[in-house]
C-alpha atoms as a PDB file:
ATOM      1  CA  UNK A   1      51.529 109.977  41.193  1.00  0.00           C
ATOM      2  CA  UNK A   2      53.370 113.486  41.709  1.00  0.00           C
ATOM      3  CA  UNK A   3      53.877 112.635  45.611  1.00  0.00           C
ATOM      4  CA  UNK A   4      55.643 109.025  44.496  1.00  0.00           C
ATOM      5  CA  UNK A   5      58.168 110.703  42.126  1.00  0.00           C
ATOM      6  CA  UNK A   6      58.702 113.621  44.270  1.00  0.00           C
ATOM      7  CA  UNK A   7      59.508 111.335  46.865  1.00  0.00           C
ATOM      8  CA  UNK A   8      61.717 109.329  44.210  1.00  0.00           C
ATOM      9  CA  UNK A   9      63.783 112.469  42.909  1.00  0.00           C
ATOM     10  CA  UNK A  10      63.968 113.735  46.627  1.00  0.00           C
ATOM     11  CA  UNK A  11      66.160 110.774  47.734  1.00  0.00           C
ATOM     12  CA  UNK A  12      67.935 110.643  44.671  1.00  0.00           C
ATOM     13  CA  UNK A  13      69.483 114.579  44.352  1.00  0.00           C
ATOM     14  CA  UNK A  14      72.114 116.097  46.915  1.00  0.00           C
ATOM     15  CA  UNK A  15      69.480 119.326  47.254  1.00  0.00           C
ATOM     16  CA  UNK A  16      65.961 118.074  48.225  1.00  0.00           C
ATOM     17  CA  UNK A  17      64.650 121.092  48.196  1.00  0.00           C
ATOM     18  CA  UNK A  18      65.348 122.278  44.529  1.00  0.00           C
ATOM     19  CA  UNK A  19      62.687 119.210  43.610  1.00  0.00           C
ATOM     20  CA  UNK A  20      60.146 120.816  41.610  1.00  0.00           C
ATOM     21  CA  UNK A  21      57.205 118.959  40.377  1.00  0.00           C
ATOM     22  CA  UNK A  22      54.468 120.336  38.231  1.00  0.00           C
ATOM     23  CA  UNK A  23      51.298 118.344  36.849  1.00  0.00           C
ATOM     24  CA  UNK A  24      49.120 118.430  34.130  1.00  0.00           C
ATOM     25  CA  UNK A  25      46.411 117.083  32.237  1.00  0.00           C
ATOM     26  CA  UNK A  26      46.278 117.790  28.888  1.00  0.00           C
ATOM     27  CA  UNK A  27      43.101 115.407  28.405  1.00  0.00           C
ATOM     28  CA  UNK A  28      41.206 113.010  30.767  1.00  0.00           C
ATOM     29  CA  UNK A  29      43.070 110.100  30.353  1.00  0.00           C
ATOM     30  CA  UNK A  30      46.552 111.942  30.271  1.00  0.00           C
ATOM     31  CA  UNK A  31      48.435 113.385  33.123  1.00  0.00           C
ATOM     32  CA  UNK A  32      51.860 114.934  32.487  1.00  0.00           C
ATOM     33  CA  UNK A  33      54.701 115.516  35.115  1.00  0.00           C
ATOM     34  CA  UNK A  34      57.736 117.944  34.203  1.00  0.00           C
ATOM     35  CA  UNK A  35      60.356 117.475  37.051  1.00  0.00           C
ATOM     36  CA  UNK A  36      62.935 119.616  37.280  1.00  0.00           C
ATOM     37  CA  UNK A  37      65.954 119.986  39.970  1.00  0.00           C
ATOM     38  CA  UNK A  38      68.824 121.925  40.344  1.00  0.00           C
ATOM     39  CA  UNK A  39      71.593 121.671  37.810  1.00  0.00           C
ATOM     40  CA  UNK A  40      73.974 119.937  40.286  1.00  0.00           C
ATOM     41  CA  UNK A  41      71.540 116.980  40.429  1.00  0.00           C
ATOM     42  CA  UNK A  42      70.462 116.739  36.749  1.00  0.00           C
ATOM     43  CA  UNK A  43      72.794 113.849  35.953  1.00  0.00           C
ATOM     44  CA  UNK A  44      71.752 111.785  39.193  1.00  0.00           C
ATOM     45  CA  UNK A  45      67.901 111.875  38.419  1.00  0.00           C
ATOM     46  CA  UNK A  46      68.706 110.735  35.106  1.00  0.00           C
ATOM     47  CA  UNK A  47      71.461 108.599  35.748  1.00  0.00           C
ATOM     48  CA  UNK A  48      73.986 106.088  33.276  1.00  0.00           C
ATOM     49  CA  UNK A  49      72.405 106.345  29.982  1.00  0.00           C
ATOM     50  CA  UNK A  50      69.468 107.117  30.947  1.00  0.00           C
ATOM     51  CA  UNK A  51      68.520 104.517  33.048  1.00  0.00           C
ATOM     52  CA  UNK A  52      67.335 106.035  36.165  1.00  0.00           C
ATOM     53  CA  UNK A  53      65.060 108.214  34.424  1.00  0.00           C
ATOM     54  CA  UNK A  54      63.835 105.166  32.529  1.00  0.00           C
ATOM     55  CA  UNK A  55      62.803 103.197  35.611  1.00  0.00           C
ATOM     56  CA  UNK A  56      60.712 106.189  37.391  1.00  0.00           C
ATOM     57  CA  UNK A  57      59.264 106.235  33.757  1.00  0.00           C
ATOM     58  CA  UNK A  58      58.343 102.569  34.176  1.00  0.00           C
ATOM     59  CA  UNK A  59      56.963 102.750  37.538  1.00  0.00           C
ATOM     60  CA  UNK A  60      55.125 105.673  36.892  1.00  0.00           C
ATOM     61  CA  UNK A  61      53.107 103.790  34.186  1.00  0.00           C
ATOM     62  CA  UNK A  62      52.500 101.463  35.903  1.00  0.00           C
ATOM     63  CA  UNK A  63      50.851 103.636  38.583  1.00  0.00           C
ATOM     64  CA  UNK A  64      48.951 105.677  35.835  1.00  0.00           C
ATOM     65  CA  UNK A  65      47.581 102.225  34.212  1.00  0.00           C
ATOM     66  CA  UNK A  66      45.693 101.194  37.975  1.00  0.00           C
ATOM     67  CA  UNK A  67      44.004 104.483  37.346  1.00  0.00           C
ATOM     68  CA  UNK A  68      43.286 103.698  33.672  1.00  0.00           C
ATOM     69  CA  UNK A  69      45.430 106.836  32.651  1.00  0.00           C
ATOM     70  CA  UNK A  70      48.348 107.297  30.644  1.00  0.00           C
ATOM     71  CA  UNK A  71      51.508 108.975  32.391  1.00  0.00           C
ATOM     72  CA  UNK A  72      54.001 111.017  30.715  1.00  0.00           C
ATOM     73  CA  UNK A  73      57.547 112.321  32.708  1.00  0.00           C
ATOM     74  CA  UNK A  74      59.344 115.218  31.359  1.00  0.00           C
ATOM     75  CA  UNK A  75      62.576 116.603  33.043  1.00  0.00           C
ATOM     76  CA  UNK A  76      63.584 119.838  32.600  1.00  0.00           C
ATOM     77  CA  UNK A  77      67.598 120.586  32.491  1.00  0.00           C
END
């Protein structure tokens, strides 16, 4: 799950390399991902009201749910 949306927000931002992803789990069926990217790039990974950001959110779910998990997205501005 991190690898997909690192290699979402990679092709996404103008500065690849100021992707950031950290993961957590704060219980077994939960796994949280905080993204965060430079502040030149925040408004592209989040994109027109929010829509881009809502879409990884989507497909992330979707991942987590083949794995019986629950997937949260946070990014960090």
């Amino acid at each position: 799950m991190k690898e997909f949306i690192e290699f979402i927000a990679r092709h996404l931002v103008d500065n690849p390399d100021g992707v950031e992803i950290q993961e957590t789990s704060p219980d077994e069926k939960t796994v949280e991902l905080t993204l965060k990217v430079g502040t030149e790039d925040i408004g592209k990974v989040i994109g027109k009201q929010g829509k881009t950001a809502q879409a990884m959110r989507t497909l992330l779910t979707a991942i987590a749910a083949k794995d019986g998990k629950r997937a949260i997205l946070k990014i960090l501005d």
